[in-house]
Protein backbone atom coordinates (compact mmCIF):
# COMPACT_ATOMS: atom_id res chain seq x y z
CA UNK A 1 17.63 -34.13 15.70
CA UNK A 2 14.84 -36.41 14.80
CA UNK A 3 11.29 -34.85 14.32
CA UNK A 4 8.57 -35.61 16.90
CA UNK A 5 6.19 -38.29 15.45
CA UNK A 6 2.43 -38.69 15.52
CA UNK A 7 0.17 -42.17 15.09
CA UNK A 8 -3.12 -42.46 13.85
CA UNK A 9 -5.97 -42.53 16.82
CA UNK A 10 -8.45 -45.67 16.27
CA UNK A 11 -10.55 -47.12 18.59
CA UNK A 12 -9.00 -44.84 21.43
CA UNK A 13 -5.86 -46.07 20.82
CA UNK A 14 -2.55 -44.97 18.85
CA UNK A 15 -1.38 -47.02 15.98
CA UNK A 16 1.25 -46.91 12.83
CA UNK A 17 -0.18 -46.33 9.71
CA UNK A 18 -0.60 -49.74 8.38
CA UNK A 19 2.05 -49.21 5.53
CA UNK A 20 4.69 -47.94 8.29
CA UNK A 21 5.00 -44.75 6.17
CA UNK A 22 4.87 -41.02 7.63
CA UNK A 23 5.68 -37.83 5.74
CA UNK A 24 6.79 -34.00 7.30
CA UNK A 25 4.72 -31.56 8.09
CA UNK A 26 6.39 -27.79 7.09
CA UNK A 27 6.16 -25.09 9.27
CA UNK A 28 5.14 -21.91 7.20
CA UNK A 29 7.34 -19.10 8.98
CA UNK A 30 10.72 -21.48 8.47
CA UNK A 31 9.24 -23.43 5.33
CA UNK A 32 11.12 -26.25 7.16
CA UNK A 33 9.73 -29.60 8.52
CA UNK A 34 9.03 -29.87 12.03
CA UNK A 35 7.36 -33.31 12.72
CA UNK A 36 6.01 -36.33 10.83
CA UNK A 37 2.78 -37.01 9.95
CA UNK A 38 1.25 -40.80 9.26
CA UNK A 39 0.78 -41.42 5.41
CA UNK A 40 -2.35 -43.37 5.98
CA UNK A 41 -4.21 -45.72 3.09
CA UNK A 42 -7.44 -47.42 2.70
CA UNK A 43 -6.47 -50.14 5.21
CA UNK A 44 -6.10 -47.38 7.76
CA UNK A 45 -9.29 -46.13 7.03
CA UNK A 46 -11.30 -49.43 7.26
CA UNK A 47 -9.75 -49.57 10.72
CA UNK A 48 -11.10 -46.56 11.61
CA UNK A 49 -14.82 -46.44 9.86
CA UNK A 50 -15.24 -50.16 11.47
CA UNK A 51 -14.32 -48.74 14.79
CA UNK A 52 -16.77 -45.59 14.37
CA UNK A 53 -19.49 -48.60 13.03
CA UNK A 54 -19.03 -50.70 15.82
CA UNK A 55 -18.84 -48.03 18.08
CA UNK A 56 -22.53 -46.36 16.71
CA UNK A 57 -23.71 -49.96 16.83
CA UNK A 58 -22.63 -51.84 19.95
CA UNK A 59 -21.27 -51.20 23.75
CA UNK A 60 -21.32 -48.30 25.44
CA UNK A 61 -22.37 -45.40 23.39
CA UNK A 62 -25.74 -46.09 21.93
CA UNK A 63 -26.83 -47.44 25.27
CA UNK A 64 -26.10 -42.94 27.03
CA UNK A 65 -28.81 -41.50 27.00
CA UNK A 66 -28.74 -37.44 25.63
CA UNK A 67 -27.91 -35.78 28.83
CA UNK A 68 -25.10 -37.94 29.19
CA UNK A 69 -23.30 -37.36 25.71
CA UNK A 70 -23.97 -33.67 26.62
CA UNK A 71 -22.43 -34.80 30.20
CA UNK A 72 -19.12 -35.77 27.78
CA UNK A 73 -19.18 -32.84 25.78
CA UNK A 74 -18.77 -30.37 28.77
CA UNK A 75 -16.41 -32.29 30.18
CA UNK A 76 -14.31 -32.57 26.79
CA UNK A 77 -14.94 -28.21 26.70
CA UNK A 78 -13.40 -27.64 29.80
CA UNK A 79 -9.69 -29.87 28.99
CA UNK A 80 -10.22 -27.66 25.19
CA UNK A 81 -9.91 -24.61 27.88
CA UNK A 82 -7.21 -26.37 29.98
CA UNK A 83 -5.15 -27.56 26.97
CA UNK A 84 -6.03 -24.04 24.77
CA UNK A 85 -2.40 -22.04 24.68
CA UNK A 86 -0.68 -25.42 23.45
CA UNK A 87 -3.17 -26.29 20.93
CA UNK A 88 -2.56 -22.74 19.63
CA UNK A 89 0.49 -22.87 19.41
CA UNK A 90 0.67 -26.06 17.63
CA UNK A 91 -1.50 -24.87 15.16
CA UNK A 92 0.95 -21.83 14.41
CA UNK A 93 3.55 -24.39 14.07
CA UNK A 94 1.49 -25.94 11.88
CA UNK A 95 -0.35 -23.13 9.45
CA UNK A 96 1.34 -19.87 10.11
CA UNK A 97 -1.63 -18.05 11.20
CA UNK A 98 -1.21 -15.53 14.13
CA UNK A 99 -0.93 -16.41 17.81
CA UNK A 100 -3.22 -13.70 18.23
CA UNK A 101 -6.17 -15.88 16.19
CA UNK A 102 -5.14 -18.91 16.74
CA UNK A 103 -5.40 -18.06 20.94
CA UNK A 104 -8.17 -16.58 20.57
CA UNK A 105 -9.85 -19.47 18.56
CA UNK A 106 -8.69 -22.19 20.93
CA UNK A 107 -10.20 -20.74 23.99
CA UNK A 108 -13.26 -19.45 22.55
CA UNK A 109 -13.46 -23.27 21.16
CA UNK A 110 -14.85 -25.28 24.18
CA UNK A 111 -18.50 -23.08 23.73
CA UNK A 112 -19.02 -25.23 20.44
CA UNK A 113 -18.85 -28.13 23.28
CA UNK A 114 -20.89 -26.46 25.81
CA UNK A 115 -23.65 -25.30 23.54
CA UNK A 116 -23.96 -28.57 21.70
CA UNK A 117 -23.51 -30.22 24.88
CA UNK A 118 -26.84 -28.19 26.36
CA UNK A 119 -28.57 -29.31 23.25
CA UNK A 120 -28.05 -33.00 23.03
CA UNK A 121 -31.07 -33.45 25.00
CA UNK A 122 -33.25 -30.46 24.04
CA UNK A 123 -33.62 -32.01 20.25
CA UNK A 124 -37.70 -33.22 19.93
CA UNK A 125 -39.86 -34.88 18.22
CA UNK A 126 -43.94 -33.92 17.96
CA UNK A 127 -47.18 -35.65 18.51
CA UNK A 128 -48.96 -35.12 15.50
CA UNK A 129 -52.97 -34.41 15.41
CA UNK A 130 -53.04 -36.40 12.57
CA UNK A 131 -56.27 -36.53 10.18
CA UNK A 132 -57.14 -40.42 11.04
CA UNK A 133 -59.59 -41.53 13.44
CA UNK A 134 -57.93 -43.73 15.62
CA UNK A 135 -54.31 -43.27 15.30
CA UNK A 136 -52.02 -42.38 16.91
CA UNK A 137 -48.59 -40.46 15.43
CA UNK A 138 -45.74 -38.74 16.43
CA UNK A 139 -41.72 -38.15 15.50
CA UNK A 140 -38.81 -38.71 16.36
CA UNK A 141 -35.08 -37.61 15.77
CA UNK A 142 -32.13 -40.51 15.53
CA UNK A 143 -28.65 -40.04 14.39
CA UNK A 144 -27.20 -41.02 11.05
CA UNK A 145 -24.57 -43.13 12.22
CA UNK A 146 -20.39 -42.89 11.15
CA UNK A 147 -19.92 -39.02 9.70
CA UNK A 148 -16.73 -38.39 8.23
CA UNK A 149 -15.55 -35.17 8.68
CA UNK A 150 -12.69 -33.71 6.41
CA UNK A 151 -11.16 -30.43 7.21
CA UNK A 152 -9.20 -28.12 5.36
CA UNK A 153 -5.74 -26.34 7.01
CA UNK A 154 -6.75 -22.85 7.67
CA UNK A 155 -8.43 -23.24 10.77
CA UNK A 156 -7.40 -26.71 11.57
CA UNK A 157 -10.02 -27.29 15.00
CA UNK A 158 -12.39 -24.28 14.87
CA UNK A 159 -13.61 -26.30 11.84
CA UNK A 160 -13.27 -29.73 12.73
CA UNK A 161 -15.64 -28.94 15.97
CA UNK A 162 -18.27 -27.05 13.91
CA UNK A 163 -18.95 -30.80 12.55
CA UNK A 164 -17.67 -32.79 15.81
CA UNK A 165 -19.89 -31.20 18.19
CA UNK A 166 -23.02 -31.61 16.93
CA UNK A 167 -22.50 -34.78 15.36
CA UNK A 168 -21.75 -36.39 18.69
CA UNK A 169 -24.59 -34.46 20.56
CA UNK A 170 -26.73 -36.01 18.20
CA UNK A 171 -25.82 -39.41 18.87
CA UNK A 172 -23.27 -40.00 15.60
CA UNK A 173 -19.31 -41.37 15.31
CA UNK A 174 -16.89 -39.86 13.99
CA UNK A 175 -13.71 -40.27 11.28
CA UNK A 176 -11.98 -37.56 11.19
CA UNK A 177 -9.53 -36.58 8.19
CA UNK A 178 -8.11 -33.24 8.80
CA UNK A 179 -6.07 -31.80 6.05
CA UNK A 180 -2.01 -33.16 4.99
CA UNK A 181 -0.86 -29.79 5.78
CA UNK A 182 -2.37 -29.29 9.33
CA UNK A 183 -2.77 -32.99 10.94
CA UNK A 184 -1.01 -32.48 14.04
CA UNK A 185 -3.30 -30.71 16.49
CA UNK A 186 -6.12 -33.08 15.37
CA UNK A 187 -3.64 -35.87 16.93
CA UNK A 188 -3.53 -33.44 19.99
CA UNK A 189 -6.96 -32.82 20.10
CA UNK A 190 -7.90 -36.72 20.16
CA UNK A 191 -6.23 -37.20 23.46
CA UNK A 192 -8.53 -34.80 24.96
CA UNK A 193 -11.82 -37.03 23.84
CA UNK A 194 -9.99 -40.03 25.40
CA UNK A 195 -8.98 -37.83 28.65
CA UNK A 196 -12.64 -37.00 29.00
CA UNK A 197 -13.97 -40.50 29.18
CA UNK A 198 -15.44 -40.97 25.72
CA UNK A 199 -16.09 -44.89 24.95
CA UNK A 200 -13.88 -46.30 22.37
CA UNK A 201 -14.42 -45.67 18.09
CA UNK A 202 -16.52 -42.82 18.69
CA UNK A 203 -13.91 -40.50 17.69
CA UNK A 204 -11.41 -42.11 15.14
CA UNK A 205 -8.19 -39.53 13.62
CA UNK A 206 -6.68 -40.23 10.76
CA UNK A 207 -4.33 -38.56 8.12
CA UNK A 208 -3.28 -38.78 4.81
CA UNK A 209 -3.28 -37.37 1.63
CA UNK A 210 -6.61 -36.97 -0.16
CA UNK A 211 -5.63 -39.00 -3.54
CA UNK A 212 -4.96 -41.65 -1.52
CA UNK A 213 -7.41 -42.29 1.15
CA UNK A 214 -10.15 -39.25 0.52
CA UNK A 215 -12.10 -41.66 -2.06
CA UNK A 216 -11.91 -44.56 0.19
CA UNK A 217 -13.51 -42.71 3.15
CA UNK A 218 -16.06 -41.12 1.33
CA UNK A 219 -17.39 -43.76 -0.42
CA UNK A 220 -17.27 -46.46 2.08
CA UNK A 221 -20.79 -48.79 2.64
CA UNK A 222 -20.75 -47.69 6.17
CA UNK A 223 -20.71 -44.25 6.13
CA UNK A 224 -24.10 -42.37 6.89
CA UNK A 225 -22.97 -38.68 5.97
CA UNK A 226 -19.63 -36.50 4.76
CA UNK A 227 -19.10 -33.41 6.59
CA UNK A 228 -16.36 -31.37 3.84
CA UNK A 229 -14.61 -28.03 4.59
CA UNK A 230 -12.31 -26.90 1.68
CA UNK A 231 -11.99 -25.84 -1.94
CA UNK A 232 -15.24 -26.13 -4.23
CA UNK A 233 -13.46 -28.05 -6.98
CA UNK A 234 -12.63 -30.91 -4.29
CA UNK A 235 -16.06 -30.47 -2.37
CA UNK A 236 -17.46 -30.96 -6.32
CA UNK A 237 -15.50 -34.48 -6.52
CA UNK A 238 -16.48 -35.30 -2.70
CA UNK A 239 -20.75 -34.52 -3.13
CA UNK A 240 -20.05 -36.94 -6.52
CA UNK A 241 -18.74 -39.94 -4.64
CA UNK A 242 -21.24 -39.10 -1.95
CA UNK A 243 -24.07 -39.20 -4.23
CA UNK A 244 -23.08 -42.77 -5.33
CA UNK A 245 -24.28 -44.20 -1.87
CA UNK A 246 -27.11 -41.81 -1.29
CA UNK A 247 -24.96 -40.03 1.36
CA UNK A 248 -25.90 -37.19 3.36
CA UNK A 249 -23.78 -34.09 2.54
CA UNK A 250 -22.70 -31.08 4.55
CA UNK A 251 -20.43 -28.94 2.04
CA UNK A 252 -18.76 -25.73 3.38
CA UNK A 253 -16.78 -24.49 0.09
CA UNK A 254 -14.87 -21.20 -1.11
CA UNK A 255 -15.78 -17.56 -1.49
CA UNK A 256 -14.93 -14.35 -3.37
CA UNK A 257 -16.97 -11.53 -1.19
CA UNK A 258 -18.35 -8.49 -1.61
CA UNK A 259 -17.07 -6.06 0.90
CA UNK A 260 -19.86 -2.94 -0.11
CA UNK A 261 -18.68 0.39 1.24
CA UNK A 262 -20.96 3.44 0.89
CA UNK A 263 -20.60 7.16 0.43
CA UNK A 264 -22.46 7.89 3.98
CA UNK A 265 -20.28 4.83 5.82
CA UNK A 266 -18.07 5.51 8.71
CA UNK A 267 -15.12 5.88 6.67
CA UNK A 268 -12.61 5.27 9.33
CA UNK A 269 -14.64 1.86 10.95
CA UNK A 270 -15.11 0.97 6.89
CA UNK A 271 -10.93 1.01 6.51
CA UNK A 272 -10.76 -1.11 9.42
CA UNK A 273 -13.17 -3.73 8.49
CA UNK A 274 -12.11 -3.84 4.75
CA UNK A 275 -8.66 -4.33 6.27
CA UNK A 276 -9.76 -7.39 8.73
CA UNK A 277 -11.68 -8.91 5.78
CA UNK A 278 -8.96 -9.96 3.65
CA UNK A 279 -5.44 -9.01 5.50
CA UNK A 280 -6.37 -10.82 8.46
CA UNK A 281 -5.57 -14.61 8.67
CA UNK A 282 -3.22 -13.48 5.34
CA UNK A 283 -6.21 -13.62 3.42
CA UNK A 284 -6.67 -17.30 3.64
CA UNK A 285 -10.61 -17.81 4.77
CA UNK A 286 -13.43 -18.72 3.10
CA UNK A 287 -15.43 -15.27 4.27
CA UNK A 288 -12.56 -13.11 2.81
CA UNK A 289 -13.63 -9.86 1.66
CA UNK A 290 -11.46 -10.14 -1.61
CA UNK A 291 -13.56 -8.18 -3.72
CA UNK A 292 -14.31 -4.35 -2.58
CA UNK A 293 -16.99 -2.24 -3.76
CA UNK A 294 -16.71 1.22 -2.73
CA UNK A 295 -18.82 3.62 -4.44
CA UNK A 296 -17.58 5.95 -6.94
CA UNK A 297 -17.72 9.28 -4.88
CA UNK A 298 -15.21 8.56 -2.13
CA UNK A 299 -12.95 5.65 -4.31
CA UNK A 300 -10.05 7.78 -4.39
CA UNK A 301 -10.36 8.68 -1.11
CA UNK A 302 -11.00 5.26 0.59
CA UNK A 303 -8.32 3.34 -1.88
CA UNK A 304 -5.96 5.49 -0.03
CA UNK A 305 -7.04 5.19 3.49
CA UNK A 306 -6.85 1.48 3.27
CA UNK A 307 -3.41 1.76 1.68
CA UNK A 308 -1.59 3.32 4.46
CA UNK A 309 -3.09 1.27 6.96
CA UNK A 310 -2.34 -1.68 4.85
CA UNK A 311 1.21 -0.40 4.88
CA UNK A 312 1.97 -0.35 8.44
CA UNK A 313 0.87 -4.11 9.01
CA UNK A 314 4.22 -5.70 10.61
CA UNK A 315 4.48 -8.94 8.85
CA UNK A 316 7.06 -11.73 10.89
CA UNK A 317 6.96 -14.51 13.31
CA UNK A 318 3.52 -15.86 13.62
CA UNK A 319 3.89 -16.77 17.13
CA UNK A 320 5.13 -13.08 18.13
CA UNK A 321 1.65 -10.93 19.24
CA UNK A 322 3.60 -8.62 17.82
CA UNK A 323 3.27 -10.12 14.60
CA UNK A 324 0.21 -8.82 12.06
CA UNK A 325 0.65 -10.27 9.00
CA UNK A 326 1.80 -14.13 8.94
CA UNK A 327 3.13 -16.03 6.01
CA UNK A 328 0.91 -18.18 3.56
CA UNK A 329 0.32 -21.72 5.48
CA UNK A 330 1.64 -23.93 2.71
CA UNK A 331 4.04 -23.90 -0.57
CA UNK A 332 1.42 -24.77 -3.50
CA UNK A 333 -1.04 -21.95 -2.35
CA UNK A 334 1.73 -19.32 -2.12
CA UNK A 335 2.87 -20.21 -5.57
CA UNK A 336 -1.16 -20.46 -6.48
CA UNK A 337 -0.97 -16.51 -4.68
CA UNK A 338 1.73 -15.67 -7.06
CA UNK A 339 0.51 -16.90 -10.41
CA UNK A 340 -2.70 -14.41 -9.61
CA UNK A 341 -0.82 -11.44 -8.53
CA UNK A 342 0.77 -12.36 -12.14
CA UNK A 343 -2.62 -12.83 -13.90
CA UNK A 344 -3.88 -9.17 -12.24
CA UNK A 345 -1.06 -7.34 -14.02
CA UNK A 346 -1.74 -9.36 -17.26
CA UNK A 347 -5.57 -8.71 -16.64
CA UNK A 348 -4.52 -4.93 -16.88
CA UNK A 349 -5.57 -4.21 -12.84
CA UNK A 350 -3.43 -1.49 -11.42
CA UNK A 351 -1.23 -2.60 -8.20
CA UNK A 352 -1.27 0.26 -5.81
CA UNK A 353 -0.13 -1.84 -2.70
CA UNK A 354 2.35 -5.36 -2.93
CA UNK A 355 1.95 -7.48 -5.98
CA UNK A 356 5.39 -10.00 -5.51
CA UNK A 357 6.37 -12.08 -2.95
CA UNK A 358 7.52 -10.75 0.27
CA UNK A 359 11.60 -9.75 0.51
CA UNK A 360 11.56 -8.15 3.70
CA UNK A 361 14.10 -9.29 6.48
CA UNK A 362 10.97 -10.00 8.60
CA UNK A 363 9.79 -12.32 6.33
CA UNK A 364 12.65 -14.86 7.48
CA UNK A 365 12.58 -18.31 5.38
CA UNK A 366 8.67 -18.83 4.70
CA UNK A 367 6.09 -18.76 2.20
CA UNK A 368 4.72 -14.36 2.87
CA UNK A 369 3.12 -12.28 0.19
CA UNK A 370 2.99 -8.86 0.35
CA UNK A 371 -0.16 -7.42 1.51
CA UNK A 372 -1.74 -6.66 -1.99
CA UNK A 373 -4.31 -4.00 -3.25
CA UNK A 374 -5.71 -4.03 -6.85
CA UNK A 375 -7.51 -1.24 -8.58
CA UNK A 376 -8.85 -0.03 -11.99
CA UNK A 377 -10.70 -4.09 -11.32
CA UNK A 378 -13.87 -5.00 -13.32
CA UNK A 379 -15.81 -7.44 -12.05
CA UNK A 380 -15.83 -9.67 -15.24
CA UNK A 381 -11.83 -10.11 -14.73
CA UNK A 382 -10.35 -13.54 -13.15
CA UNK A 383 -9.07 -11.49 -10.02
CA UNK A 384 -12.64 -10.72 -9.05
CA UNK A 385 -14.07 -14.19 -9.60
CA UNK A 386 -11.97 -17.08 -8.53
CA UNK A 387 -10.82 -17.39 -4.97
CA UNK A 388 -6.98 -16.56 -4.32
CA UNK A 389 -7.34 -17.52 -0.81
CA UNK A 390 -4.51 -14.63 0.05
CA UNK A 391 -3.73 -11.48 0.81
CA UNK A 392 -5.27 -9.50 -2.17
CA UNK A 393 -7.86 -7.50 -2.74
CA UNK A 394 -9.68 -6.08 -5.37
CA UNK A 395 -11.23 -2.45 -5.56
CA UNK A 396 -14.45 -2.29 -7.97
CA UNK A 397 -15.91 0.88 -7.78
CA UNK A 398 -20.19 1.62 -8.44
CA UNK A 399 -22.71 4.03 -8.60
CA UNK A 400 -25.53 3.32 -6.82
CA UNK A 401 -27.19 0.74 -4.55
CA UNK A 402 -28.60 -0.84 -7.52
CA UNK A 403 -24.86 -1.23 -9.43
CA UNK A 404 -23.56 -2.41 -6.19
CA UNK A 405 -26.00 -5.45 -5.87
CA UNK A 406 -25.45 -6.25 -9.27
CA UNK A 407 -21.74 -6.20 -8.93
CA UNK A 408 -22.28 -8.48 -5.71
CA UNK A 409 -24.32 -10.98 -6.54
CA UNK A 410 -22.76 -12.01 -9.98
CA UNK A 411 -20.34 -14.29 -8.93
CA UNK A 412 -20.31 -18.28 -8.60
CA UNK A 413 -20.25 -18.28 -4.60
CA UNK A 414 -22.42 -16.76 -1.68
CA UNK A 415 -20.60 -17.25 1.25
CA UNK A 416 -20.29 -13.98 3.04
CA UNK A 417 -20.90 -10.26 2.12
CA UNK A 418 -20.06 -7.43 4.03
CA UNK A 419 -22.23 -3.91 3.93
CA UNK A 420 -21.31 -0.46 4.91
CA UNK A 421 -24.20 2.20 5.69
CA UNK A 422 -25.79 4.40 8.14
CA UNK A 423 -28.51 4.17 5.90
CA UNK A 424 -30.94 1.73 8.06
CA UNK A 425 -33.45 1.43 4.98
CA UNK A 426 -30.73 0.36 2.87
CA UNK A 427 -29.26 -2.04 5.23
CA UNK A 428 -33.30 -4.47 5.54
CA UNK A 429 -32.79 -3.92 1.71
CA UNK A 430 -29.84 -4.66 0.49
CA UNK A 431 -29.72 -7.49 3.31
CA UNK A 432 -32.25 -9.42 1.67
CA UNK A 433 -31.07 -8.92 -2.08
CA UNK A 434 -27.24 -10.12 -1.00
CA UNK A 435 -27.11 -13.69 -2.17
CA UNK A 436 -24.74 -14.83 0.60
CA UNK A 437 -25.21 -17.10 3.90
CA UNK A 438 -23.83 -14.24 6.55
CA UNK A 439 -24.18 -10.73 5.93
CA UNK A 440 -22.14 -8.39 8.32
CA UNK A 441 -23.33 -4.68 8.39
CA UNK A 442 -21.03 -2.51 9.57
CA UNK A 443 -18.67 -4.74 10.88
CA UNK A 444 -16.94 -7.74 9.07
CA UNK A 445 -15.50 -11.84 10.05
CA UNK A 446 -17.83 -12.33 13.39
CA UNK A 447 -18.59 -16.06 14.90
CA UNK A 448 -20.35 -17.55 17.25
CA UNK A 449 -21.34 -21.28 17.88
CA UNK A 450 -25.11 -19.34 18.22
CA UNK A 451 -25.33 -18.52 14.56
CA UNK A 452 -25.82 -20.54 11.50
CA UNK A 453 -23.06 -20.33 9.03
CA UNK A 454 -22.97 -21.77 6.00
CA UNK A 455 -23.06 -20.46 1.80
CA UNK A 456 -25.45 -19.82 -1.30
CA UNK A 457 -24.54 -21.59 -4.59
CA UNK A 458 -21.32 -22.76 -5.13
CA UNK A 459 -20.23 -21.87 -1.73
CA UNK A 460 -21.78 -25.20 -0.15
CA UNK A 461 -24.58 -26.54 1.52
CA UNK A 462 -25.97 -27.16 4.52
CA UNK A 463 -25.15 -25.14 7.97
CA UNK A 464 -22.56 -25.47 10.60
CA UNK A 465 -23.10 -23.59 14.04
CA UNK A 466 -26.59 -22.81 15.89
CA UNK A 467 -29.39 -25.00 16.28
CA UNK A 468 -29.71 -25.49 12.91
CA UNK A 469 -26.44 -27.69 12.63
CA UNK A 470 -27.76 -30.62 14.84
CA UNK A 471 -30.47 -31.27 12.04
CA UNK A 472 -27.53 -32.01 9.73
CA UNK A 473 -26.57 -35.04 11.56
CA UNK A 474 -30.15 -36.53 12.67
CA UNK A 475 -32.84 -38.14 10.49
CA UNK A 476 -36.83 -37.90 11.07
CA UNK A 477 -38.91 -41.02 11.84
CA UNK A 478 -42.82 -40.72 12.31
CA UNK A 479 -44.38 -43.74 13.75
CA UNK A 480 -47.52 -44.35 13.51
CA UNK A 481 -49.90 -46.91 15.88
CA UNK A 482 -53.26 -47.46 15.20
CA UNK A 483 -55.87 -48.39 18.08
CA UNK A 484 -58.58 -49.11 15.35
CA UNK A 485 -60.44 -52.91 16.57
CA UNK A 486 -61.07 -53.79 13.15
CA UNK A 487 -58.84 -53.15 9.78
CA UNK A 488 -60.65 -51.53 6.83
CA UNK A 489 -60.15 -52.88 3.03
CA UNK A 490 -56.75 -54.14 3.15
CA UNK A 491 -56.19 -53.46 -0.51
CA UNK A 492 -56.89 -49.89 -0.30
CA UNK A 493 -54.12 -47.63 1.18
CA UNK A 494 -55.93 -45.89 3.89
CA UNK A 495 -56.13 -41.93 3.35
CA UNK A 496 -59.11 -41.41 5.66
């Protein structure tokens, strides 16, 4: 039976990949192939960044005014709400993360569209009471112009909107790259911009692999900004090539952390959320809680709370509801998972939960770990400081509040960091010393398109979601007009 097969999306309008090539896309539960996928190359993405160009530059897009791209972006919201259960279940076909998620994800999707569509003409300049007589000044905010946004495969369109949305309700184009593993549901997803009336080149869809075309986007003449969700090592090479043409830069990279339970915690709410942090989604998001920091007086206690509830997560099908634990979404990260639950035995960590591959019969033919727990950790071992991306956590046990920022804060990244306390003293204080983007008290891996999101250090820069995000994708102009009758020295620059 021949796979179904997807074409790029340029200029609202599906195409072959210039080279005629495609390649299959693996469904994690079967770890067998279940459609084809274009093999794009840098001819397929000048096609697509001249469309975006011409698109920011002529016809009908520049000429809408702000209420009417937000007009668009409803519109495009409500067939994401129409069109939700499929897209879902694509994605599952395509990542192996739970039905459950992925559902919920797709319909809670269309309020990225909704609130950036409300915004789109709420974003304003100032008139400035400047300190010259006579003048006149005020500002302005215009878009950048093509943004190329590349996505990673965990959350294929939750993350491809955080940059779509606002790009677009600020005036911008868009390529979009998502990543080799996941491409399919962008493909869906573009018919839904074209359904809901969106002029031609705005949104372009392309796919590939990243050593062949992610260079070539990144570094093309016409591209205003990079908008990069994935692994730091790659978002390193990407902010490099960026740099080269003075490119703006959003970078949303990995994590490692701190999940900080204390003595006077709600034990039982604590097991839950510690559980959510970094078994949910198989362990494969940027916020998971991988490292935990429970404090020395209840260790024992907790380690083995979290254990047997760790232990009756039913791993199988992903698109079962059923289903709690999914497999890993592609082959080189579950061999990547492996190689560390190797590393943590070499490091000397104790394994009190998992620690191989998964051989149960609900496993079936994919890529699935075993949920895995790690304890007798320090904090200087490889285990606590590199992101797995998987199922496994380590346990780092400390003394006081003191130890436990300590132990938080000395890693590379700052992504996320979640606290657990009655103490409401502790909470104002140890919220401001965590060096982390989102900090979750008493409660762990919460969204909304309201908040800014977004990581310290080596965990990125710049911030996706909330108001905040438009900025990323508009520059400032100040204009200045002078009603003066006659010009003063005109070889002195005029402070006064």
């Amino acid at each position: 039976m021949s796979l179904p097969k997807y074409q790029h999306f340029i200029n609202n309008e599906w195409c072959d990949p210039t080279n005629n090539m495609w390649y299959e896309s693996f469904n994690p539960y079967t770890a067998k192939p279940w459609c084809l996928i274009p093999k794009g190359n840098k001819e397929d993405v000048e096609l697509a960044i001249g469309s975006a160009h011409q698109a920011f530059k002529t016809g009908e897009w520049p000429t809408l005014t702000p209420t009417q791209r937000g007009q668009l972006l409803y519109k495009l919201g409500d067939l994401i709400a129409e069109h939700a259960d499929k897209l879902a279940e694509i994605e599952v076909m395509d990542n192996g993360k739970l039905i459950s998620e992925m559902s919920a994800q797709l319909h809670y999707l269309p309020q990225w569209f909704y609130y950036f569509g409300g915004l789109a003409d709420k974003i304003e300049g100032s008139v400035i009471p400047i300190d010259k007589p006579q003048v006149f000044n005020y500002t302005r905010y215009e878009p950048l112009g093509v943004v190329v946004a590349i996505t990673p495969w965990n959350s294929p369109l939750l993350l491809a909107s955080w940059k779509i949305a606002p790009a677009l309700a600020a005036g911008n184009t868009i390529v979009l790259k998502p990543s080799e593993f996941t491409s399919a549901s962008a493909f869906e997803f573009a018919k839904l911009f074209k359904a809901a009336g969106f002029p031609p080149g705005v949104l372009n869809v392309i796919s590939g692999f990243g050593r062949d075309i992610g260079d070539d986007l990144v570094l093309h003449p016409q591209v205003a900004k990079v908008a990069f969700t994935g692994g730091t090592e790659t978002g390193k090479r990407v902010y490099e090539n960026a740099a080269k043409g003075i490119k703006k830069v959003s970078l949303e990279l990995g994590g490692k952390s701190p999940n900080i339970v204390f003595d006077d915690a709600n034990i039982d709410n604590a097991v839950k959320g510690v559980i959510s942090g970094i078994f949910a989604a198989t362990g494969q998001t940027c916020i998971a809680g991988s490292r935990l920091l429970v404090q020395a007086s209840i260790h024992d206690e907790f380690v083995d709370k979290i254990v047997k509830l760790a232990k009756t997560a039913k791993m199988g099908d992903p698109l079962s509801f059923e289903t709690q634990v999914g497999p890993v979404s592609t082959e080189p990260q579950f061999e990547k998972i492996l190689s560390y639950l190797k590393l943590a035995k070499e490091e000397g960590a104790h394994c009190v939960l998992g620690g191989d591959r998964a051989k149960s019969s609900q496993a079936g033919t994919g890529w699935f770990v075993e949920p895995s727990i790690y304890t007798h950790v320090h904090n200087k071992m490889r285990i606590a400081q590199e992101e797995i991306f998987g199922p496994v956590l380590a346990v780092i046990p400390f003394k006081d509040d003191e130890e436990a920022i300590s132990i938080a804060n000395d890693i590379p990244y700052g992504l996320a960091a979640g606290l657990w306390t009655n103490d409401i003293k502790r909470i104002l204080e140890l919220s401001n010393k965590l060096q982390a983007g989102t900090v979750w008290v008493n409660t762990y891996r919460m969204l909304s398109y309201l908040s800014p999101f977004g990581g310290y250090k080596m965990s990125g820069i710049g911030r996706e979601s909330g108001k905040e995000a438009i900025y990323n994708y508009l520059q400032a102009k100040s204009v200045w007009i002078s009603t003066q009758t006659e010009t003063p020295n005109p070889f002195v620059m005029r402070l006064k």
